[in-house]
Protein backbone atom coordinates (compact mmCIF):
# COMPACT_ATOMS: atom_id res chain seq x y z
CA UNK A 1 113.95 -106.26 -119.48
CA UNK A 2 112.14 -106.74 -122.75
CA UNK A 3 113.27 -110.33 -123.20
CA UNK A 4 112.36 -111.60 -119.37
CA UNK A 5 109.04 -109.80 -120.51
CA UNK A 6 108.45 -111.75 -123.24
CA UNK A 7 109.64 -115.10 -121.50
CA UNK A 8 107.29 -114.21 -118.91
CA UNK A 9 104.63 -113.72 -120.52
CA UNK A 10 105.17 -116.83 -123.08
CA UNK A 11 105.90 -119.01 -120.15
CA UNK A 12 109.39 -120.24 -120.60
CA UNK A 13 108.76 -121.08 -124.03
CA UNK A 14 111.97 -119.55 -126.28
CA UNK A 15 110.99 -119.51 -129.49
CA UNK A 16 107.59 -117.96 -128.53
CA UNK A 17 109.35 -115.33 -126.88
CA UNK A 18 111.30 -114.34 -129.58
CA UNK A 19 108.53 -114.12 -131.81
CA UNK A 20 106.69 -112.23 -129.38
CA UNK A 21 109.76 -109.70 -129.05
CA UNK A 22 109.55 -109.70 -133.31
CA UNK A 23 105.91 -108.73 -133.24
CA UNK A 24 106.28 -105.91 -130.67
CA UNK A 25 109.19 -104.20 -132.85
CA UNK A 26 107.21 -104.48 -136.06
CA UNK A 27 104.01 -102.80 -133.58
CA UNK A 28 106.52 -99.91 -132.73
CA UNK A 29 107.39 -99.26 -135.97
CA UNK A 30 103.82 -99.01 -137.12
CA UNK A 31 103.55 -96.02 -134.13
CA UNK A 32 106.98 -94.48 -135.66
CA UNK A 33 106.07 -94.78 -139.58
CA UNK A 34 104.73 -91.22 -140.02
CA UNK A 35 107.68 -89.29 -138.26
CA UNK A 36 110.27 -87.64 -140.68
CA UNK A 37 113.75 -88.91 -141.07
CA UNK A 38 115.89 -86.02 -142.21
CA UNK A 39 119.32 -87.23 -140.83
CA UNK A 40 121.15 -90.48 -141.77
CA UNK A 41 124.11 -91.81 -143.45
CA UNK A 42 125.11 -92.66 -147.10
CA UNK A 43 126.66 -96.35 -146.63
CA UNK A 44 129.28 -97.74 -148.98
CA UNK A 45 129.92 -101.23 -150.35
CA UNK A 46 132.34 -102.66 -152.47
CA UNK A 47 132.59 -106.12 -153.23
CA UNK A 48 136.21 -107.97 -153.00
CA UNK A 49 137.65 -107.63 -156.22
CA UNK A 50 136.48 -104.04 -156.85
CA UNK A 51 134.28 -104.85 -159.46
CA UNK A 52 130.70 -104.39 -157.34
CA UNK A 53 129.91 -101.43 -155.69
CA UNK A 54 126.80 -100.12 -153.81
CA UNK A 55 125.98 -96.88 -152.61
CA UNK A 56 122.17 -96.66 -150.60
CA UNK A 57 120.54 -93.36 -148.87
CA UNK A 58 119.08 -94.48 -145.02
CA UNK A 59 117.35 -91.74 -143.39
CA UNK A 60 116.43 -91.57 -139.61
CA UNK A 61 115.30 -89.07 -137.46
CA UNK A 62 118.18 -87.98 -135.46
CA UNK A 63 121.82 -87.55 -135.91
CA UNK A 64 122.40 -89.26 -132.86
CA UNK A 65 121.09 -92.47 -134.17
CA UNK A 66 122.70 -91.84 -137.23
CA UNK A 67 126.37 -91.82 -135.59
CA UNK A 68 125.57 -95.47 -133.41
CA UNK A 69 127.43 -98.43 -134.29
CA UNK A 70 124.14 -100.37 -134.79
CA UNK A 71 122.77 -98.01 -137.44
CA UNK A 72 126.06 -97.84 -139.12
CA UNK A 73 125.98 -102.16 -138.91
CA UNK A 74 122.35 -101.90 -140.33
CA UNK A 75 122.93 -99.40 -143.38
CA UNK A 76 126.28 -101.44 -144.19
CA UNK A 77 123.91 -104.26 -144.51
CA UNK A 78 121.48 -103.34 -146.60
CA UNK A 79 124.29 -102.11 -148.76
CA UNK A 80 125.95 -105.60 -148.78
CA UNK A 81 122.30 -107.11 -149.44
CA UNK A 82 121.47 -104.52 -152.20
CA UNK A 83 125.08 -105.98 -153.92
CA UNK A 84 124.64 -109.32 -153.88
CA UNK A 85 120.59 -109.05 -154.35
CA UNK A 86 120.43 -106.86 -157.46
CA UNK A 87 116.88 -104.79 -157.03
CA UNK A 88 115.50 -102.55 -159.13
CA UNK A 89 114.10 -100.60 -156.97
CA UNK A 90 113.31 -99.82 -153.56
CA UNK A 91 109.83 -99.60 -153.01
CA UNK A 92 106.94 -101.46 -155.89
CA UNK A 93 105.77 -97.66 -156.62
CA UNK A 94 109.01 -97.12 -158.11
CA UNK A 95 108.49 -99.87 -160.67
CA UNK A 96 107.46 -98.52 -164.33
CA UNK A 97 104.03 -99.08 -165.27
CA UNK A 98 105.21 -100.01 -168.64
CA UNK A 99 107.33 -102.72 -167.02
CA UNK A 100 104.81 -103.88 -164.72
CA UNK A 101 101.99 -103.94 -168.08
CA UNK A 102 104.91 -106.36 -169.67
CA UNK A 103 105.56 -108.48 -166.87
CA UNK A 104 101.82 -109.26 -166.77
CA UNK A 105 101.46 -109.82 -170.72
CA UNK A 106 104.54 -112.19 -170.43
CA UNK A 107 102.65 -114.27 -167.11
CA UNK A 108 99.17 -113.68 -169.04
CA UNK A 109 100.64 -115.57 -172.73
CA UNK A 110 102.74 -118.26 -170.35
CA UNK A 111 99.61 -119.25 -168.84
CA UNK A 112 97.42 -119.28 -172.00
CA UNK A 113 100.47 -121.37 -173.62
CA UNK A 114 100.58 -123.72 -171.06
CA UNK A 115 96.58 -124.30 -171.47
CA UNK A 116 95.40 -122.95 -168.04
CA UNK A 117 91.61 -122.10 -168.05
CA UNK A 118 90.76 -118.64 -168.96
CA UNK A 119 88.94 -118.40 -165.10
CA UNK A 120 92.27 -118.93 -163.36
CA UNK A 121 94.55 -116.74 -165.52
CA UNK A 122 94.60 -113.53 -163.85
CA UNK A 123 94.79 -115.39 -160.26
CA UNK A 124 97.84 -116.95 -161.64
CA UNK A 125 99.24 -113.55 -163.24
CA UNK A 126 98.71 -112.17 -159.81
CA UNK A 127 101.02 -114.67 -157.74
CA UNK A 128 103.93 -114.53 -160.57
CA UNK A 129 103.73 -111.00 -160.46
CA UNK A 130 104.24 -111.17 -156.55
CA UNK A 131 106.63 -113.06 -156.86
CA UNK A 132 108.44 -110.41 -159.18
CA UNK A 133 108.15 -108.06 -157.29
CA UNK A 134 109.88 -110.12 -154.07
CA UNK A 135 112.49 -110.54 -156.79
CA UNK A 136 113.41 -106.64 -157.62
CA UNK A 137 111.74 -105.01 -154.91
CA UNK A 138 114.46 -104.25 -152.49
CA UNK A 139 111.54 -104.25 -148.98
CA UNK A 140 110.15 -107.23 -150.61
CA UNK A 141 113.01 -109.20 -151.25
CA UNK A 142 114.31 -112.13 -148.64
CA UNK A 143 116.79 -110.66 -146.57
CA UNK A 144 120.15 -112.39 -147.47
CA UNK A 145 121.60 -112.68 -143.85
CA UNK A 146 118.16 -114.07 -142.67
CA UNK A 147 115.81 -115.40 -145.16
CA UNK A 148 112.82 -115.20 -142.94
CA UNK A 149 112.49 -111.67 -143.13
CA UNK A 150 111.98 -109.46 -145.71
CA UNK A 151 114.33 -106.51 -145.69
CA UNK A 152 111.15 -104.26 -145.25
CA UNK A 153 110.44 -106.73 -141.92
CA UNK A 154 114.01 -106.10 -141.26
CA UNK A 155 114.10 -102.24 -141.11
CA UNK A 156 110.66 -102.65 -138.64
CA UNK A 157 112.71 -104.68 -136.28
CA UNK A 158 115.56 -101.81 -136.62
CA UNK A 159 113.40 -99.36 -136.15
CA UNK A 160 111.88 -101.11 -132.98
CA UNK A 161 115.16 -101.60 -131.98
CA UNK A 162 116.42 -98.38 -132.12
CA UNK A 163 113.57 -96.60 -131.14
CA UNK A 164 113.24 -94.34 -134.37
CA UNK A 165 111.92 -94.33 -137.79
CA UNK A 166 113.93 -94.55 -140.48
CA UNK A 167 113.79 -95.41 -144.12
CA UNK A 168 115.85 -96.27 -147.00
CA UNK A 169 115.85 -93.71 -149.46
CA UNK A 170 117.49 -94.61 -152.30
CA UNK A 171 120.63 -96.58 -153.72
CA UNK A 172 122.78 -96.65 -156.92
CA UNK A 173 124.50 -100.04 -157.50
CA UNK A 174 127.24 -99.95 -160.00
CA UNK A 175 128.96 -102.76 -161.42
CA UNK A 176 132.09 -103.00 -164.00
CA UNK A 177 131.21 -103.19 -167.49
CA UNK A 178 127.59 -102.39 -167.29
């Protein structure tokens, strides 16, 4: 009913429709964000070979969601995107200040190196450092099974979806030899 909603109301037109359908599940997980996610699973992932392993923490509300074949689909996804991905992290507040401080120092000299003017150097700090952070922030970061979303847009439309909130708690990524 939602999609002949959205074609409705976009008049025919497909890809507005689908983009209105994307907007309303990222406004329905903005309603959902403050409700606590105490159930979940712990998804698995190990690369062929046996040499890559994940292991990630996604919370939702209820166990009923928990045991659907979409949320199981979801978390084994964000494990298999956390593999091949490599974050650091999953949200930027996890990020050491100390590393954050040295990131900037490294941008800051680059830019004085290459001969920027002094006026533009932070601006410039600012965008690498964004772009660091889409790097090893695991929300941030492109989504590898569709790189127009972030993973961060990608849990909204799950959560919009699925009708609940959920979050990804944590993950441990483990690979031979390291």
């Amino acid at each position: 009913m939602d999609c002949k909603k959205a074609l409705a109301e976009t008049k025919g037109d497909f890809k507005k429709a689908v983009e209105h359908l994307r907007e309303q599940g990222i406004a329905k997980a903005a309603s959902k964000e403050g409700r606590k996610t105490a159930e979940g699973v712990i998804a698995t992932y190990v690369h062929t070979g046996d040499k890559l392993g994940v292991m990630v923490e996604i919370n939702c509300e209820t166990d009923f969601v928990a045991r659907t074949d979409n949320f199981k689909a979801f978390s084994r996804d964000i494990a298999m995107h956390i593999a091949a991905s490599s974050p650091l992290c999953v949200k930027r507040e996890e990020l050491a200040e100390e590393l954050i401080k040295q990131e900037r120092d490294i941008y800051r000299q680059q830019a004085l190196n290459e001969g920027k003017p002094e006026k533009i150097i932070d601006k410039i700090v600012d965008g690498k450092l964004e772009k660091y952070f889409a790097e090893v922030v695991l929300l941030e970061q492109p989504f590898v099974k569709d790189n127009d979303l972030t993973v961060n847009e990608y849990v909204k439309n799950m959560i919009g979806s699925l009708g609940e909130n959920m979050q990804i708690r944590r993950f441990a990524r483990f690979r031979l030899g390291e």
